[in-house]
Protein backbone atom coordinates (compact mmCIF):
# COMPACT_ATOMS: atom_id res chain seq x y z
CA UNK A 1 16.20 -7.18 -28.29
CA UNK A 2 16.54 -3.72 -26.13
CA UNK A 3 15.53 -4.35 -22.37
CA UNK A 4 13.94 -1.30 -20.60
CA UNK A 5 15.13 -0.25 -17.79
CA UNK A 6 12.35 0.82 -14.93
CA UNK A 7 11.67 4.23 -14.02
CA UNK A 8 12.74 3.97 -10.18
CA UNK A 9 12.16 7.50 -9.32
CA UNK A 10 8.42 7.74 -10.09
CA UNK A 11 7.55 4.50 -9.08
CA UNK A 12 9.64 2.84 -6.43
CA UNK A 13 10.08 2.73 -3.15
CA UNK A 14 12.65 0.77 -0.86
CA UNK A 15 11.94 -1.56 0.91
CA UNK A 16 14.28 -3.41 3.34
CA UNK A 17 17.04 -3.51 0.36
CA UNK A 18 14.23 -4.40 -2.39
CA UNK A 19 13.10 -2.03 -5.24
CA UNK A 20 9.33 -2.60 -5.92
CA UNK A 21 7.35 -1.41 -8.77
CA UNK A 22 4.86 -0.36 -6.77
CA UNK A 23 2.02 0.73 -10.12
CA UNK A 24 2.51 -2.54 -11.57
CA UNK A 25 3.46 -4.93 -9.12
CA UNK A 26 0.12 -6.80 -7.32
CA UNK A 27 -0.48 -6.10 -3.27
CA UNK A 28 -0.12 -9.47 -2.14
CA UNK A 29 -0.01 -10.08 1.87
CA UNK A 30 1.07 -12.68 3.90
CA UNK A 31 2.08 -13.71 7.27
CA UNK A 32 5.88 -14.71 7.48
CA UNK A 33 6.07 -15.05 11.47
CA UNK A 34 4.52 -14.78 14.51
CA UNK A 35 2.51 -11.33 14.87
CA UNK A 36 3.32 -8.78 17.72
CA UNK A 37 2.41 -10.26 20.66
CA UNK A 38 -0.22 -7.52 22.24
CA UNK A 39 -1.49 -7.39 18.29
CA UNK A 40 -2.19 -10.87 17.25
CA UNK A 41 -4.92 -13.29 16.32
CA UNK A 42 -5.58 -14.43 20.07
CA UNK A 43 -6.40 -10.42 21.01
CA UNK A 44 -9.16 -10.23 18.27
CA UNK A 45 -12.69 -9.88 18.45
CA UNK A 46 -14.88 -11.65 15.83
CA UNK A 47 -16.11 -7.70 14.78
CA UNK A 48 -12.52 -7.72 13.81
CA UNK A 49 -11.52 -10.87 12.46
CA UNK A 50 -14.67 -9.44 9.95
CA UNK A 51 -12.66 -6.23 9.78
CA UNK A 52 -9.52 -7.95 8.14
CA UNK A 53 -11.71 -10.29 6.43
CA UNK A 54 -12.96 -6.94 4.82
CA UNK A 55 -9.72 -5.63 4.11
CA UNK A 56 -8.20 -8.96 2.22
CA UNK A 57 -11.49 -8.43 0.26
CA UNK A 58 -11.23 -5.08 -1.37
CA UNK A 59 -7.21 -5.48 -1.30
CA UNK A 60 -6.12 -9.16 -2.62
CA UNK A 61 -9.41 -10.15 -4.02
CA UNK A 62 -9.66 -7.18 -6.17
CA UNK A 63 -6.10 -8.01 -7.37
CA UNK A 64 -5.24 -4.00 -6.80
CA UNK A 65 -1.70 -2.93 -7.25
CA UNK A 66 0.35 -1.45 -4.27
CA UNK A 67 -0.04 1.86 -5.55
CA UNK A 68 -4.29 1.47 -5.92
CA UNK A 69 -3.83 0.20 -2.68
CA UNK A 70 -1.95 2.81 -0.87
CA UNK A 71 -4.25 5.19 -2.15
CA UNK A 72 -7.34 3.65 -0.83
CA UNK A 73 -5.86 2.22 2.51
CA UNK A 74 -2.48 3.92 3.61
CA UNK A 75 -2.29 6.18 6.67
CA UNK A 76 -0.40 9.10 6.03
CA UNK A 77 -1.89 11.75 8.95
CA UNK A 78 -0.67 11.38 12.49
CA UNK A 79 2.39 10.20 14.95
CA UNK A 80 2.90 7.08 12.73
CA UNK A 81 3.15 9.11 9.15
CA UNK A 82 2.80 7.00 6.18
CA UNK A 83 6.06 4.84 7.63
CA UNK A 84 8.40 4.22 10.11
CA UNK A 85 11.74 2.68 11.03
CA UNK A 86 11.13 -0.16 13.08
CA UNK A 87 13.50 -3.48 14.17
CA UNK A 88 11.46 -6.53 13.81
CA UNK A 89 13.37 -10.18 14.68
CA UNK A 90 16.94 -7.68 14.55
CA UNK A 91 16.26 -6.44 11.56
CA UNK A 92 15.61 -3.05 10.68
CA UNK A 93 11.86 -2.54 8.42
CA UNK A 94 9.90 0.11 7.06
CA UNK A 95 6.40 -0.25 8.24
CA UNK A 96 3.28 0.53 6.58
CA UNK A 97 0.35 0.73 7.75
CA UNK A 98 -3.46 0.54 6.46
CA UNK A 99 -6.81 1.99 7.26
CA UNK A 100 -10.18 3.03 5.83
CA UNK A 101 -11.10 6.51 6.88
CA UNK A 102 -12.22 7.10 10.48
CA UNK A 103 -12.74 3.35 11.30
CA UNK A 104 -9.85 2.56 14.11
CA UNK A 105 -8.57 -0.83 12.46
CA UNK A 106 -5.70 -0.66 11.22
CA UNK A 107 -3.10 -3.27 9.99
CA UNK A 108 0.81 -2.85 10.24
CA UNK A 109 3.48 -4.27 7.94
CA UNK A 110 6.51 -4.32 5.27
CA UNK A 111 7.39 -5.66 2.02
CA UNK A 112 9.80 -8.02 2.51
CA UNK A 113 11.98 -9.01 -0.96
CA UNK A 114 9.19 -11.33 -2.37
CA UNK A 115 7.02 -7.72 -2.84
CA UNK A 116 4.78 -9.34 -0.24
CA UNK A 117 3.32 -7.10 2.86
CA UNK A 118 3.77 -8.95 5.52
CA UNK A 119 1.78 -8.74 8.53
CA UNK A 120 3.22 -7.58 11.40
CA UNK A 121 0.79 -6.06 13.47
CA UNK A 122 -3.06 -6.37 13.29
CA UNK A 123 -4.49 -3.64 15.63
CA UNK A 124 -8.40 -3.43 15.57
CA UNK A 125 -8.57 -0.74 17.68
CA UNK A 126 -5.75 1.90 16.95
CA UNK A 127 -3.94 1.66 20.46
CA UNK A 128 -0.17 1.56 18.50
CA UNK A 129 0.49 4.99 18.89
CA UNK A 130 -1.16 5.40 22.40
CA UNK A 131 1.12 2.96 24.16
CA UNK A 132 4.04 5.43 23.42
């Protein structure tokens, strides 16, 4: 039996020192330690807590790959770019982040090496990039 090898360049990205197949491989999200203080749970409105109940809904529930995903939700216009460089617990991430359209909400993350996106920031009302 003949293994295949993946196609990395077409469908990879790197994550943190993980490969993930990003067509095949299912968006999954989870929350692997406490959120960013000014952007956490205790900060949210119930208009937003329905906000990322929305998102986990057409994301997760749909069972949507990270590709189908990043076309539907990833930010790619503005300071933040589709990604950035950024040292959580002293260790250096690429975060992502996700949106629908014009609404401000927006929800800030990386895969760590499980393929997971793990919550990092949950911003309901897009004041990242203003605090800079």
């Amino acid at each position: 039996m003949v293994k295949k090898l993946t196609n990395q360049n077409q469908t990879s990205k790197k994550s943190n020192g993980t490969i993930l197949d990003r067509t095949s491989k299912p968006f999954r999200l989870c929350i692997q330690e406490c959120l960013d203080n000014n952007f956490s749970f205790k900060k949210m409105k119930k208009d937003s807590l329905k906000k990322l109940d929305q998102f986990i809904e057409n994301t997760t529930d749909k069972h949507l790959s990270i590709t189908e995903v990043d076309e539907l939700f990833l930010r790619t216009k503005g300071p933040g770019k589709q990604s950035r460089e950024v040292t959580i617990k002293g260790i250096e991430r690429q975060v992502f982040h996700y949106g629908k359209d014009r609404d401000p909400f927006r929800i800030f993350g990386y895969f760590n090496e499980d393929g997971y996106f793990v919550v990092y920031r949950i911003d309901p009302n897009h004041k990242t990039d203003k605090q800079k």
